[in-house]
Protein backbone atom coordinates (compact mmCIF):
# COMPACT_ATOMS: atom_id res chain seq x y z
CA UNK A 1 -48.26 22.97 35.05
CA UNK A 2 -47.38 19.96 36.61
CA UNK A 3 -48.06 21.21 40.24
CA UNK A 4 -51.46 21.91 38.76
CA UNK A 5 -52.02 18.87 37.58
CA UNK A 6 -51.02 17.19 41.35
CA UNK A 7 -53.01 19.04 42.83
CA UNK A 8 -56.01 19.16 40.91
CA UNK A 9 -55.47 14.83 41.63
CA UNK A 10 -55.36 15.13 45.25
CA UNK A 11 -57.85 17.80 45.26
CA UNK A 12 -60.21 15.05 43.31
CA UNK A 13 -59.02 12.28 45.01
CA UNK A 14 -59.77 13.92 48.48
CA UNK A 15 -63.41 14.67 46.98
CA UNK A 16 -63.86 11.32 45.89
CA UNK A 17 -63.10 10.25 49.15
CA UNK A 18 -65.08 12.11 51.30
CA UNK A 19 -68.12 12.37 49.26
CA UNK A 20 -68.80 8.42 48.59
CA UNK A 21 -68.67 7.92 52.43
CA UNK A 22 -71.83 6.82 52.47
CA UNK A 23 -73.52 3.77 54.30
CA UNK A 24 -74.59 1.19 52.23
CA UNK A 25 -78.08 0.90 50.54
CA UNK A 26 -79.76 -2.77 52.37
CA UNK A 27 -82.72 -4.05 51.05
CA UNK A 28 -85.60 -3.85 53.88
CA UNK A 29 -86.83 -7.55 55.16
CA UNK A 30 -89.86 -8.63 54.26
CA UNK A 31 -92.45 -8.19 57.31
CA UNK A 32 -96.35 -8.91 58.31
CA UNK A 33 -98.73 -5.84 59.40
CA UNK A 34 -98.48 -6.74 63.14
CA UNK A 35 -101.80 -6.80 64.63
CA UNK A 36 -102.91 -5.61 68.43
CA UNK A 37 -106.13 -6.15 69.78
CA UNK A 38 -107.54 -4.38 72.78
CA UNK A 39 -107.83 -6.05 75.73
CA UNK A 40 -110.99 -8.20 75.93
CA UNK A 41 -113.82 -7.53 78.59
CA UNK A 42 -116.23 -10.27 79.41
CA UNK A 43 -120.06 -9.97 80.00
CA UNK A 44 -122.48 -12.77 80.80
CA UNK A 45 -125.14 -13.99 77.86
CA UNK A 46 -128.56 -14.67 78.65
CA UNK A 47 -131.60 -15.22 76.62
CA UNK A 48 -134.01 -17.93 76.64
CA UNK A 49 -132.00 -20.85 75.69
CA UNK A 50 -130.79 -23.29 77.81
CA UNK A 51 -127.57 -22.34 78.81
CA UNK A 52 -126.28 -19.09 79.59
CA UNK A 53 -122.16 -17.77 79.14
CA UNK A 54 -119.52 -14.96 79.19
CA UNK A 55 -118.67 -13.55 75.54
CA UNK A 56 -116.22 -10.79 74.66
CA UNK A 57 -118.22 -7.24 74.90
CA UNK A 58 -116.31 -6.14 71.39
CA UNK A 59 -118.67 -9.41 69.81
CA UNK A 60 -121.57 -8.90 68.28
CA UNK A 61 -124.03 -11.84 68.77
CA UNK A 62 -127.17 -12.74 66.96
CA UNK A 63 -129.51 -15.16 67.94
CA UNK A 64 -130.83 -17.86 64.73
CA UNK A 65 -133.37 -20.51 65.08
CA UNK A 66 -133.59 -23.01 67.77
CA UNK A 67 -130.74 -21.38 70.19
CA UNK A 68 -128.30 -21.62 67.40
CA UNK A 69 -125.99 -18.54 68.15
CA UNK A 70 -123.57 -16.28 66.16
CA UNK A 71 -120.86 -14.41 67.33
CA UNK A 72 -119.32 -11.94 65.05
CA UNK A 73 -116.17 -9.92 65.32
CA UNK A 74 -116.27 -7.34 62.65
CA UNK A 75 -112.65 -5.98 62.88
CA UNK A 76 -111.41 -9.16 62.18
CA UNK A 77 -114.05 -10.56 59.86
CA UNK A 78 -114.62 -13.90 62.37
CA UNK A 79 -117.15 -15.63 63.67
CA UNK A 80 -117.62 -18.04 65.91
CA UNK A 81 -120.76 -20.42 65.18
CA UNK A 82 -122.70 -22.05 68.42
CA UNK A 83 -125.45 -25.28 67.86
CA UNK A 84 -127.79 -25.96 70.36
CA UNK A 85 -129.01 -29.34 70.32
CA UNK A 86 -131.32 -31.45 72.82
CA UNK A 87 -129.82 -34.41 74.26
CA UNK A 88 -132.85 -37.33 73.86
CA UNK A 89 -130.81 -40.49 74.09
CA UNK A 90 -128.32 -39.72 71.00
CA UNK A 91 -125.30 -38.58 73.12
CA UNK A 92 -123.28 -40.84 71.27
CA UNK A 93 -124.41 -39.49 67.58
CA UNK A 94 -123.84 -36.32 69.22
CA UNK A 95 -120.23 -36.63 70.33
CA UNK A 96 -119.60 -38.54 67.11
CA UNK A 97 -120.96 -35.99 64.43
CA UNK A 98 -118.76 -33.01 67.06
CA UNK A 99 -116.00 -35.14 66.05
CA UNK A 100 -116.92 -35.91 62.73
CA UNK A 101 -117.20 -32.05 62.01
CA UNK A 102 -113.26 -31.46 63.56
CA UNK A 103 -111.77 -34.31 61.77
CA UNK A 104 -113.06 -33.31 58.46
CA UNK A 105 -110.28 -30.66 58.69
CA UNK A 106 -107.31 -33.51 59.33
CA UNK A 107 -106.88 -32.53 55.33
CA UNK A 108 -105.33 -29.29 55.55
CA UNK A 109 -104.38 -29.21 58.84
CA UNK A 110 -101.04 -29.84 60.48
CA UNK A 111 -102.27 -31.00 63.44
CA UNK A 112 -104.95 -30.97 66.11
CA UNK A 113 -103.92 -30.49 69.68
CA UNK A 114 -107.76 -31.70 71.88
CA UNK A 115 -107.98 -30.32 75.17
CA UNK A 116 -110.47 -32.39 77.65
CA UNK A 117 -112.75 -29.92 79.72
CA UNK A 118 -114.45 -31.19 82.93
CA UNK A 119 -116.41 -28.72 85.61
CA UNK A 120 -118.24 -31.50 87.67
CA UNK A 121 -119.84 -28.29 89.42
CA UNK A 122 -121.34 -27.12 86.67
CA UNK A 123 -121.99 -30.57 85.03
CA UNK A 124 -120.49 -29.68 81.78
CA UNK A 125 -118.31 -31.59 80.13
CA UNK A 126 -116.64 -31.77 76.35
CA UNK A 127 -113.89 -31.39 74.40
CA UNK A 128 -112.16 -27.86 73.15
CA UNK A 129 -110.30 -28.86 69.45
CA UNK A 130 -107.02 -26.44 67.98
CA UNK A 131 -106.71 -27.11 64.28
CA UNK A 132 -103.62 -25.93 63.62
CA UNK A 133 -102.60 -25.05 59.64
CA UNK A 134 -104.46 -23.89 57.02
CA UNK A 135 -107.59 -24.74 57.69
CA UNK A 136 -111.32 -23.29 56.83
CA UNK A 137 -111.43 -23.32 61.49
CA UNK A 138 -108.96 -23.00 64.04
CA UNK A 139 -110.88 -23.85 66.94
CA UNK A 140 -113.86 -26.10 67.72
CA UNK A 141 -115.17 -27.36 70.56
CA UNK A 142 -118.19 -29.42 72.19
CA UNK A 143 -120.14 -29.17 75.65
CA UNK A 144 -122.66 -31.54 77.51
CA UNK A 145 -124.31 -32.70 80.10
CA UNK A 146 -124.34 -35.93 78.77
CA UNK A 147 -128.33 -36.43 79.91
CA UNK A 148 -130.09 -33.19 78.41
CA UNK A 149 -128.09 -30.56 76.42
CA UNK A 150 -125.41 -30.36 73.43
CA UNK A 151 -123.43 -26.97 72.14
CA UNK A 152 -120.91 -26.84 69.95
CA UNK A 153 -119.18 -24.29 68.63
CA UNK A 154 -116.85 -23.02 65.79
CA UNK A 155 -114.74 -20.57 64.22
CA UNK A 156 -114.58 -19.23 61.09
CA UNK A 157 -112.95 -16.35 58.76
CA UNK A 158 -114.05 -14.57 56.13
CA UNK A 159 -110.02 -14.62 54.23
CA UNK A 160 -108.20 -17.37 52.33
CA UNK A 161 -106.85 -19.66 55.27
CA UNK A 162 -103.80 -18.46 55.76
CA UNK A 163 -102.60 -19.79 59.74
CA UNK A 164 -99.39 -17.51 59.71
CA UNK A 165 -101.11 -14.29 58.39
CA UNK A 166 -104.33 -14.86 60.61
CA UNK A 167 -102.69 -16.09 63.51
CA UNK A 168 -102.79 -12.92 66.20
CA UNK A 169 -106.07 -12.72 64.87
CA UNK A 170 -107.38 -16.99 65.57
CA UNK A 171 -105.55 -16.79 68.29
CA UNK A 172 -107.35 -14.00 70.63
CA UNK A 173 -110.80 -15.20 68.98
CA UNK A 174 -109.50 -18.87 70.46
CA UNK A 175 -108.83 -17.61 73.79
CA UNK A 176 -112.74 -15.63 73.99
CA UNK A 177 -114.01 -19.47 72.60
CA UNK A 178 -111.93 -21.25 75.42
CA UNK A 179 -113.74 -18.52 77.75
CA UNK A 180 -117.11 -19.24 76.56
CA UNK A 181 -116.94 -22.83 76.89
CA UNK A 182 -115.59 -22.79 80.67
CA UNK A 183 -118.49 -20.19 81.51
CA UNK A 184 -120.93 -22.32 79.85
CA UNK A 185 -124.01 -23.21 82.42
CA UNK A 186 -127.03 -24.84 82.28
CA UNK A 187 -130.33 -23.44 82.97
């Protein structure tokens, strides 16, 4: 009986052993949904406003009243928001409301990084704003001629501002606005 009993133990024992081998149960990381956009592909705009400029063919743009411009990008519910204003000596309320309009974000946002643009060629001239944070925009910007034309432009999204969840997302719709303001000519 007792041999029975020792090896029934090691018999168990071995069992035990071998079956609760196992690795052990982690809990998965949190993670984001990691976004990928294609490529982007540039054609030139023209209609019969003033200035003419490459956009991102994936865009879809819609013209409003007096050369005001919108750019949509339905897959990532964005749009970037273009003003066409005359220049008839009120550069300076100009350039101050285009600042105005970026610096009404200096609530929310952790910082804005302004990036000069000058293309003496082309005679245009401005400022290209990144808002960085949470924010209602991410990007702005302003072009001139400083004697007879004004655009600015903006971007917004149609989600809760969010800058680490929207971030693959501002960031390629930043690079197409940075595009479209160094392509921007005058007629």
């Amino acid at each position: 009986m007792l041999k029975k009993i020792v090896a029934f133990s090691i018999i168990s024992i071995i069992s035990l052993l071998v079956f609760s081998c196992k690795d052990d149960v982690l809990p998965k990381p949190s993670s984001y949904l990691r976004l990928d956009y294609p490529e982007a592909k540039y054609v030139n705009f023209e209609n019969e406003c003033p200035f003419t400029f490459e956009m991102n063919s994936d865009a879809v743009i819609k013209k409003d009243k007096n050369c005001g411009l919108t750019i949509t990008y339905p897959k990532m519910k964005a749009t970037i928001y273009l003003t066409y204003k005359p220049v008839t000596k009120n550069i300076n309320e100009l350039l101050r409301d285009a600042q105005k309009l970026t610096f009404e974000h200096v609530i929310k946002a952790d910082d804005i990084l302004e990036q000069p643009y000058l293309n003496s060629d082309k005679k245009v001239y401005g400022m290209f704003y990144q808002v960085e944070g949470n924010a209602a925009t991410n990007s702005q910007f302003y072009a001139t001629d400083s004697t007879r034309h004004f655009v600015t432009g903006s971007v917004y999204f149609y989600a809760k501002p969010n800058y680490d969840s929207i971030m693959p997302a501002a960031s390629y719709v930043k690079n197409d606005m940075q595009r479209l303001m160094e392509t921007l000519k005058w007629k």
